[in-house]
Protein backbone atom coordinates (compact mmCIF):
# COMPACT_ATOMS: atom_id res chain seq x y z
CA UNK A 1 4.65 -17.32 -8.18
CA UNK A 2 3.97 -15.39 -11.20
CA UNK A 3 1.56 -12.23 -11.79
CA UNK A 4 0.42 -12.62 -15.70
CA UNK A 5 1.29 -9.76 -17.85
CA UNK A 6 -0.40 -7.28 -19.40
CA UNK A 7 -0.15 -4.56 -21.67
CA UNK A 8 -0.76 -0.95 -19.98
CA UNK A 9 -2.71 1.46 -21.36
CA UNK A 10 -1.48 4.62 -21.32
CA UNK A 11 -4.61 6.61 -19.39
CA UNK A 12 -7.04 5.25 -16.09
CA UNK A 13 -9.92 3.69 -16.54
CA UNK A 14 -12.06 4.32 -13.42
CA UNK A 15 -15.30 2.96 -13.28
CA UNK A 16 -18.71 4.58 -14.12
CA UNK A 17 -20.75 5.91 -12.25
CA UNK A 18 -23.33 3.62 -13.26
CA UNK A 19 -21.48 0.57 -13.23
CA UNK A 20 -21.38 1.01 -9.44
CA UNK A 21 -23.19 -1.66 -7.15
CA UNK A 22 -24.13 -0.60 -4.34
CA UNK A 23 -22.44 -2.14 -1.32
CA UNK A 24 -19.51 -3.35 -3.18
CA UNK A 25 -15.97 -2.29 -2.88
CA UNK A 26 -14.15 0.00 -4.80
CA UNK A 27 -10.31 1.65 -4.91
CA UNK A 28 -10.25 5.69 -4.34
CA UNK A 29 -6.22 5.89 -6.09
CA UNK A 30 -5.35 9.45 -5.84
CA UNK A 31 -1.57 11.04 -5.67
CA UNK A 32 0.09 13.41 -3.38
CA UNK A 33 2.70 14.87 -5.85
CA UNK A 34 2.30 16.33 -9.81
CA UNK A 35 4.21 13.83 -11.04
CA UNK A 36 2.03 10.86 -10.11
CA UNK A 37 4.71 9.13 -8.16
CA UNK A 38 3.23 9.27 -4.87
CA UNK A 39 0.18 7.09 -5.02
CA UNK A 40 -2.64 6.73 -1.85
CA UNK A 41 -5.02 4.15 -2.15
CA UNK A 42 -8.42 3.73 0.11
CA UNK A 43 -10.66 1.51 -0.08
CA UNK A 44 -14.43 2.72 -0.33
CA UNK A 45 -17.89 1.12 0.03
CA UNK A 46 -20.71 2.39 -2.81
CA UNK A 47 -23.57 3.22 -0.83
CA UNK A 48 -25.81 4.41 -3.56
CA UNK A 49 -27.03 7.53 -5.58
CA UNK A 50 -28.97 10.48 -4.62
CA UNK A 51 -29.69 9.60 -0.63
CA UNK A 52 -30.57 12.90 0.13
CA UNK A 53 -33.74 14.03 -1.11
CA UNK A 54 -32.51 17.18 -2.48
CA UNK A 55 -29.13 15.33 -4.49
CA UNK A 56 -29.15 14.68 -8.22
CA UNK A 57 -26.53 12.71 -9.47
CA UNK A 58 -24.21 12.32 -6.37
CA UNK A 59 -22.94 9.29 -5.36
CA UNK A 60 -22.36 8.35 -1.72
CA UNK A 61 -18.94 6.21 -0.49
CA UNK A 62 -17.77 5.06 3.12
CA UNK A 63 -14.50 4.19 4.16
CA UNK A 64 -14.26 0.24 4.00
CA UNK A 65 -13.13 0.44 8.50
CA UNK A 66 -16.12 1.87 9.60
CA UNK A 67 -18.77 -0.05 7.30
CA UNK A 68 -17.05 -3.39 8.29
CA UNK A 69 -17.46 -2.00 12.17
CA UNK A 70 -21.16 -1.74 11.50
CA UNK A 71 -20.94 2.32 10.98
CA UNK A 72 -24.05 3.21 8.54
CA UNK A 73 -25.38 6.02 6.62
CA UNK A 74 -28.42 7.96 8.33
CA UNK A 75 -28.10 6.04 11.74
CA UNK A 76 -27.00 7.21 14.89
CA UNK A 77 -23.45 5.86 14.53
CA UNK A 78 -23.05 7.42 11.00
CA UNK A 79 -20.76 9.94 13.43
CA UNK A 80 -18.16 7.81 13.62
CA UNK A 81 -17.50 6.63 10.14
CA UNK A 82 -16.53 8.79 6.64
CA UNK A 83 -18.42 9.32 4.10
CA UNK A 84 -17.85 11.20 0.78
CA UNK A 85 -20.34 12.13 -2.11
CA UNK A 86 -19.55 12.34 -5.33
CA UNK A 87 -20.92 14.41 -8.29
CA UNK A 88 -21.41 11.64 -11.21
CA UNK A 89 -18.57 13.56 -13.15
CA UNK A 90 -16.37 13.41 -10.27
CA UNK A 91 -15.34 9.54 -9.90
CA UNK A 92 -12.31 9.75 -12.10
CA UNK A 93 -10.39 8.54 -9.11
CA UNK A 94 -12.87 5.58 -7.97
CA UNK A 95 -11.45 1.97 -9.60
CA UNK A 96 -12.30 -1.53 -9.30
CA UNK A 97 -9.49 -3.52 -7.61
CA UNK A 98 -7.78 -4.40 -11.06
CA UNK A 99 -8.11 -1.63 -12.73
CA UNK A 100 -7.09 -0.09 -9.32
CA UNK A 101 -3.84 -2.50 -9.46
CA UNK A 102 -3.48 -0.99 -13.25
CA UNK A 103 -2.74 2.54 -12.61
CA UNK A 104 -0.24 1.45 -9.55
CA UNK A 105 1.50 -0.53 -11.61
CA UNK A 106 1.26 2.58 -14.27
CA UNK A 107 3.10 4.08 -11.26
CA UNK A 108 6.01 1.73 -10.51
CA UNK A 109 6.70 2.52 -14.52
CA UNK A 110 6.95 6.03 -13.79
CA UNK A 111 9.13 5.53 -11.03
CA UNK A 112 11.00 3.83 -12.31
CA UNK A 113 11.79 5.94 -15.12
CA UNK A 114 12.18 8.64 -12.39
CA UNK A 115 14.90 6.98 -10.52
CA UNK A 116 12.53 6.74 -7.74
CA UNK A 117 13.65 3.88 -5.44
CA UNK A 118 11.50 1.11 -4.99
């Protein structure tokens, strides 16, 4: 099996805010150390913009486990599921799957250069 190549850039390219579809998934890659070696990735649902009346310009996401159980926004389950909103200028951590894949494999470079093990 080969993976093709592909030349890295050297910064993220998450996706924008309006790009989103609602109801599709998306990658939340964040890191738990300073030197971006430490990567956690969650998979979200976009559930739309502004579903509170009084919201401008948030965007609403649910963790992928609880919207495949049937957990949904505004219903009596919503309880048991979590959801996040997001100021438009907040997403810079929200990816589509490849461009998701791009900064882990941004990662395994640093790591690598770190002396990290594998």
């Amino acid at each position: 099996m080969r993976f093709e190549s592909r030349e890295l850039k050297p910064f993220s390219e998450p996706v924008c805010a309006e790009d989103l579809v609602a109801f599709e998934t998306y990658f939340a890659v964040q890191f738990l150390d300073a030197q971006m070696l430490v990567p956690t990735v969650e998979p979200l649902i976009y559930l739309g913009v502004n579903l509170l009346r009084e919201d401008r310009g948030v965007r609403y996401f649910q963790d992928a486990e609880s919207f495949r159980a049937g957990v949904r926004f505004g219903l009596p389950n919503a309880k048991e599921g979590r959801f996040s909103a997001q100021p438009d200028d907040q997403l810079k951590h929200v990816f589509t799957f490849s461009k998701a894949l791009e900064v882990l494999m941004s990662c395994e470079l640093r790591r690598n250069a770190s002396g990290q093990p594998a």
